[in-house]
N, C-alpha and C. Protein backbone atom coordinates (compact mmCIF):
# COMPACT_ATOMS: atom_id res chain seq x y z
N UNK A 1 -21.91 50.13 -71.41
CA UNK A 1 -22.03 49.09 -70.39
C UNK A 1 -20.67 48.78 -69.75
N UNK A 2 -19.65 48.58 -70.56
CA UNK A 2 -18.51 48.10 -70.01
C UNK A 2 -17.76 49.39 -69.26
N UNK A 3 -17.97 50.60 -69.58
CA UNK A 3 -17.48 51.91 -68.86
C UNK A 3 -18.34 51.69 -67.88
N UNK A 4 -19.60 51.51 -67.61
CA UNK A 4 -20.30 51.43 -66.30
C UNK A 4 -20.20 50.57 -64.80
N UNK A 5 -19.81 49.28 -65.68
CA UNK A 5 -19.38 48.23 -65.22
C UNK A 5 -17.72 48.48 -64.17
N UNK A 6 -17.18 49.01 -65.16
CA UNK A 6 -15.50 49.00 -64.66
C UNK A 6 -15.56 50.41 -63.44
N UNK A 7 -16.38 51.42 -63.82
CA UNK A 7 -16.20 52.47 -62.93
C UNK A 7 -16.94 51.93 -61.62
N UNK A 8 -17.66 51.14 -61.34
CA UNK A 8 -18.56 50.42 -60.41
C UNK A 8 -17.76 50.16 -59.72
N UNK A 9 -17.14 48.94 -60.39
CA UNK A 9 -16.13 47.84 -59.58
C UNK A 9 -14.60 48.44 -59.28
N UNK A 10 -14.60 48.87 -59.76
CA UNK A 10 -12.95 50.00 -59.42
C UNK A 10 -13.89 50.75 -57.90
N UNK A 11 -14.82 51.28 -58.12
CA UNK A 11 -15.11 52.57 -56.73
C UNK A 11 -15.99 51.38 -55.78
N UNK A 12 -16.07 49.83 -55.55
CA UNK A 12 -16.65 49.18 -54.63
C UNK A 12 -15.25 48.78 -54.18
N UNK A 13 -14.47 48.39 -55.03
CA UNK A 13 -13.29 47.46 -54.35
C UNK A 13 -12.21 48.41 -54.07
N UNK A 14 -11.98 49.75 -54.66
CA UNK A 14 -11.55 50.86 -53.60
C UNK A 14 -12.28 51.36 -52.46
N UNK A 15 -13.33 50.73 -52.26
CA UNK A 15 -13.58 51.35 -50.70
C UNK A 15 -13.62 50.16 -49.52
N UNK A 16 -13.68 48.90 -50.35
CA UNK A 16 -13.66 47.56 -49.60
C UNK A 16 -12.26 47.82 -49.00
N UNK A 17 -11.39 48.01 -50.08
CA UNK A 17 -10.06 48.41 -49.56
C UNK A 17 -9.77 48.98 -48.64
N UNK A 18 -10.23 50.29 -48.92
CA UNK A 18 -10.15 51.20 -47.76
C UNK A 18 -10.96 50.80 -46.47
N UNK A 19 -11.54 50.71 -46.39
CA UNK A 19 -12.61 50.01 -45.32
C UNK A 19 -11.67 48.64 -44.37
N UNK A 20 -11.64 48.15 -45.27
CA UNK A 20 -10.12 47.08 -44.66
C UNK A 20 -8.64 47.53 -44.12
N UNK A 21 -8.63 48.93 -44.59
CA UNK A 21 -7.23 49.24 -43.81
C UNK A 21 -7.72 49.99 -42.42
N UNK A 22 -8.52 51.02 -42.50
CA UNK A 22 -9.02 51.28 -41.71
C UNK A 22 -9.45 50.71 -40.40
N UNK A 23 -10.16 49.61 -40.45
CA UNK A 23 -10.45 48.32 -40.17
C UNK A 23 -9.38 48.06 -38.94
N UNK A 24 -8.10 47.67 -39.71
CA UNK A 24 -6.88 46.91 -39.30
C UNK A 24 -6.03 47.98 -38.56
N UNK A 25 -6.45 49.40 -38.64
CA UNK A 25 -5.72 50.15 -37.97
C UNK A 25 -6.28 50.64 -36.93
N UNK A 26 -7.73 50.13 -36.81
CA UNK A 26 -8.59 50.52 -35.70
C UNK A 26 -8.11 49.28 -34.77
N UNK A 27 -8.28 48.02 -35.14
CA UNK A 27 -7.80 47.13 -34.39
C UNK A 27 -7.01 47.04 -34.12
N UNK A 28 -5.73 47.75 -34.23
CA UNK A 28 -4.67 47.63 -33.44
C UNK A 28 -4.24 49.36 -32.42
N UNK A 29 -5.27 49.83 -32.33
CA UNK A 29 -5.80 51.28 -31.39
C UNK A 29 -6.53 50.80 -30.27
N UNK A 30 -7.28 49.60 -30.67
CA UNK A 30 -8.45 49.07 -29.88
C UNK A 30 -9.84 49.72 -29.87
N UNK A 31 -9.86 50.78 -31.06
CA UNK A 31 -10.99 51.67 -31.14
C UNK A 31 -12.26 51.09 -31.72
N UNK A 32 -13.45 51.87 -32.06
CA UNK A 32 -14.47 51.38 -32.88
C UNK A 32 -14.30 50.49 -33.96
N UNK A 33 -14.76 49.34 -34.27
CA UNK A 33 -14.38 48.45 -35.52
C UNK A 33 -15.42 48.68 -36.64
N UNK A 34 -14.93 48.50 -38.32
CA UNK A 34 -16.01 48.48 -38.69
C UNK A 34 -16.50 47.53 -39.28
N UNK A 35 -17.78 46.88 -38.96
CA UNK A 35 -18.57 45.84 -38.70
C UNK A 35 -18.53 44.63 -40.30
N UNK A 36 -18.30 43.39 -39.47
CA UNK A 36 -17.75 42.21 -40.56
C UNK A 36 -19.29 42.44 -41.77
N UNK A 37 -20.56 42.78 -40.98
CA UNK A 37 -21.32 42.43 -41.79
C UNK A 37 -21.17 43.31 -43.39
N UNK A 38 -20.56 44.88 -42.66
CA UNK A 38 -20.62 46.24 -44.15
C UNK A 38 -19.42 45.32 -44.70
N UNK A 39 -18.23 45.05 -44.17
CA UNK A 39 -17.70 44.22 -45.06
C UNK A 39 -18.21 43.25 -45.96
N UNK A 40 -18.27 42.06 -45.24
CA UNK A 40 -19.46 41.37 -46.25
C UNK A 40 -20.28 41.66 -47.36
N UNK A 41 -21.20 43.04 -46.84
CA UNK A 41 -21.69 43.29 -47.88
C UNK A 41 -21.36 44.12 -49.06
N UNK A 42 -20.44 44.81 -48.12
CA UNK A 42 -19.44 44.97 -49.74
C UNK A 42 -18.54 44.49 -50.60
N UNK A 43 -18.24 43.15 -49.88
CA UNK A 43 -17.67 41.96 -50.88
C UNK A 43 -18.57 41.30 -51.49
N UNK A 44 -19.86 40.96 -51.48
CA UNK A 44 -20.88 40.88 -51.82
C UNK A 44 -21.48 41.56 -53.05
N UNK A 45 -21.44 42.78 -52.75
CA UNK A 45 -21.83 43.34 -54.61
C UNK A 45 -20.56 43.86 -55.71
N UNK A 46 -19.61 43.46 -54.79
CA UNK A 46 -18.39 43.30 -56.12
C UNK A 46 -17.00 44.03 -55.49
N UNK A 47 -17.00 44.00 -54.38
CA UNK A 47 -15.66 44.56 -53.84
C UNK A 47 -14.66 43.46 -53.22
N UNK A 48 -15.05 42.13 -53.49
CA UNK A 48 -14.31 41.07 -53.07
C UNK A 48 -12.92 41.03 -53.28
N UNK A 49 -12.33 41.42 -54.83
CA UNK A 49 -11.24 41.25 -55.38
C UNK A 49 -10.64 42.51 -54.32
N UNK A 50 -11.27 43.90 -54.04
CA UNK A 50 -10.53 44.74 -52.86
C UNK A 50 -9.89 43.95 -51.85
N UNK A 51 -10.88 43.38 -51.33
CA UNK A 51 -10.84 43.17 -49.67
C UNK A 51 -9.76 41.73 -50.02
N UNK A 52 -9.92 40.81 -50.78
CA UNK A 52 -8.49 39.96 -50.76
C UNK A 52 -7.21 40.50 -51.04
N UNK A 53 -7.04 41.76 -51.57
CA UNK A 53 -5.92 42.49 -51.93
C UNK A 53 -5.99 43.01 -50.78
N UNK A 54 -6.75 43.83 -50.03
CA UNK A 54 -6.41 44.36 -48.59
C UNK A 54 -6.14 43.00 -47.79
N UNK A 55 -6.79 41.89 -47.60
CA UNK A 55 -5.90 41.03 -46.73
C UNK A 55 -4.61 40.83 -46.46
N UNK A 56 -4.13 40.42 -47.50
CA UNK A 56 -2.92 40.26 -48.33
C UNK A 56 -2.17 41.56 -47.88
N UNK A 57 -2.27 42.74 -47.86
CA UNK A 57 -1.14 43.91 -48.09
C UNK A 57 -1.38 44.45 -46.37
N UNK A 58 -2.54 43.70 -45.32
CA UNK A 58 -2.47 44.83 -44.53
C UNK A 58 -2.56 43.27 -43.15
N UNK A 59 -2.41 41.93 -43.63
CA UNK A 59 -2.73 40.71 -43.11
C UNK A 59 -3.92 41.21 -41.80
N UNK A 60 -4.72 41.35 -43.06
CA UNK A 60 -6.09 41.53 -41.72
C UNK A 60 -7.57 40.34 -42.24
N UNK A 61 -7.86 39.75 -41.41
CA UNK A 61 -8.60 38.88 -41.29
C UNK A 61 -8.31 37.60 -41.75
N UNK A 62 -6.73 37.20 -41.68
CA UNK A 62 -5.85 36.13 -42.79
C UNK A 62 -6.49 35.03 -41.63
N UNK A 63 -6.93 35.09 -39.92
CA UNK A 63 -7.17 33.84 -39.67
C UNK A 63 -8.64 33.42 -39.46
N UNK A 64 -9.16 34.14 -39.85
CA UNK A 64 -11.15 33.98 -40.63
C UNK A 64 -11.42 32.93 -41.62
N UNK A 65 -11.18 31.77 -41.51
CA UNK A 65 -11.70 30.91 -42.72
C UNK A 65 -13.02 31.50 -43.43
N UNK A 66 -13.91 32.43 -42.82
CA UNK A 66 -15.19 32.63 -43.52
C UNK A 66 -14.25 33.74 -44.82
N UNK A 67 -13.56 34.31 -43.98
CA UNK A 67 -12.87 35.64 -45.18
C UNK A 67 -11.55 34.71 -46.36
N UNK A 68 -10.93 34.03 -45.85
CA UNK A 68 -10.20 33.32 -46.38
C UNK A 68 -9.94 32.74 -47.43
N UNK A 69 -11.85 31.99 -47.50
CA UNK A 69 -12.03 30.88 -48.56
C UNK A 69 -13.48 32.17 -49.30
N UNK A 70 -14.20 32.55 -48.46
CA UNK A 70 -14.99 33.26 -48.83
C UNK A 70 -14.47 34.12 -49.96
N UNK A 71 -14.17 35.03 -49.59
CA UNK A 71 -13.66 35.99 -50.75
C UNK A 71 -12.96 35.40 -52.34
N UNK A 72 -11.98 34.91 -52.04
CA UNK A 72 -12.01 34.13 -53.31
C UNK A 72 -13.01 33.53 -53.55
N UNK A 73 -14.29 32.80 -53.21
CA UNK A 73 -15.11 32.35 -53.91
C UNK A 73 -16.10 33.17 -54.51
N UNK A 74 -16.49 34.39 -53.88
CA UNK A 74 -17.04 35.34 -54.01
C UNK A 74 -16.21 36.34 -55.58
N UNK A 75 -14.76 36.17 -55.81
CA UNK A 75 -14.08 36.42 -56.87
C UNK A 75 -14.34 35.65 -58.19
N UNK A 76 -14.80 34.42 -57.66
CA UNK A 76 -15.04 33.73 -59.20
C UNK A 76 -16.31 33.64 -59.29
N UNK A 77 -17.45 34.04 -58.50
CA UNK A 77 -18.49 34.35 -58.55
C UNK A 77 -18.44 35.61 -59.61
N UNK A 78 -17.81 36.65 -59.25
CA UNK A 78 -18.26 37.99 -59.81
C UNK A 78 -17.81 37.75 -61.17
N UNK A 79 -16.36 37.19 -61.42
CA UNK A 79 -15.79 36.94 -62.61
C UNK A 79 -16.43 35.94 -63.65
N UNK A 80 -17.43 35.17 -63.15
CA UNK A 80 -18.54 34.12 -63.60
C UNK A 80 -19.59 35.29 -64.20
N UNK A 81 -19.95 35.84 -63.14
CA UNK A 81 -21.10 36.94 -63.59
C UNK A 81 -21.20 38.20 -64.29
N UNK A 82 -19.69 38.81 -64.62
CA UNK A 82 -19.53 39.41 -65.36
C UNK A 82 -19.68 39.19 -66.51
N UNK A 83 -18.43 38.38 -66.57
CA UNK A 83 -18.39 37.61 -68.00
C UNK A 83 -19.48 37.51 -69.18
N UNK A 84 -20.76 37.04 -67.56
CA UNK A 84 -22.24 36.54 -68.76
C UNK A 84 -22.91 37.89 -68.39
N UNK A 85 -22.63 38.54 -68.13
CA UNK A 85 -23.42 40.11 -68.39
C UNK A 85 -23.04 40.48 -69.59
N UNK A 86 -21.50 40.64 -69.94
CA UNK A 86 -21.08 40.98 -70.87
C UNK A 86 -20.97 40.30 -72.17
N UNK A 87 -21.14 39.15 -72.15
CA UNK A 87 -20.89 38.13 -73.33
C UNK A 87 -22.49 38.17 -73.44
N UNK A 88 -23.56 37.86 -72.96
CA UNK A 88 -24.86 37.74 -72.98
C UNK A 88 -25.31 38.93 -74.11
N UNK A 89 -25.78 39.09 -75.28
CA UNK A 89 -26.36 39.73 -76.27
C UNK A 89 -27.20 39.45 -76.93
C-alpha cells in the first residue's frame, strides 16, 4: 500500500509540476495555455503539493487567490487523507 501510494503521488505531482512550467512558459510566448481546469484537476487527486512547489520556483499563478489559498488547502486535505488511509486498519 504505502509503495503504491508514494509512486502515485510522486508521478501526479511530477506532472502537476511539469504542467505548471510549461504552463508559465507558454504564457510568456503567448501560445496555447494549458487549461486552469486539467490543473485543478490534477491538484485535486493529489498533485497539489507539485503545483505549490511549481508556483513558488516558476511564480506562476502567485496572483490567483483561487491557486494561492487553494492549493495549500487542498495540501492538508491530502495530508489529512492519507494519513487515515494509512493509519486506518
Amino acid at each position: 500500500m504505502w509503495l503504491f501510494l508514494s509512486l502515485y503521488l510522486i508521478v501526479v505531482n511530477l506532472l502537476l509540476f511539469s504542467w505548471m512550467a510549461i504552463d508559465k512558459r507558454r504564457a510568456r510566448a503567448h501560445a496555447w495555455r494549458i487549461s486552469e481546469k486539467r490543473l485543478w484537476i490534477t491538484a485535486v487527486i493529489g498533485g497539489a503539493i507539485g503545483g505549490w512547489i511549481a508556483m513558488q520556483v516558476f511564480r506562476h499563478k502567485t496572483k490567483h487567490a483561487a491557486f494561492v489559498f487553494g492549493f495549500p488547502c487542498l495540501i492538508v486535505m491530502h495530508v489529512l487523507l492519507v494519513l487515515y488511509v494509512l493509519l486506518e486498519k
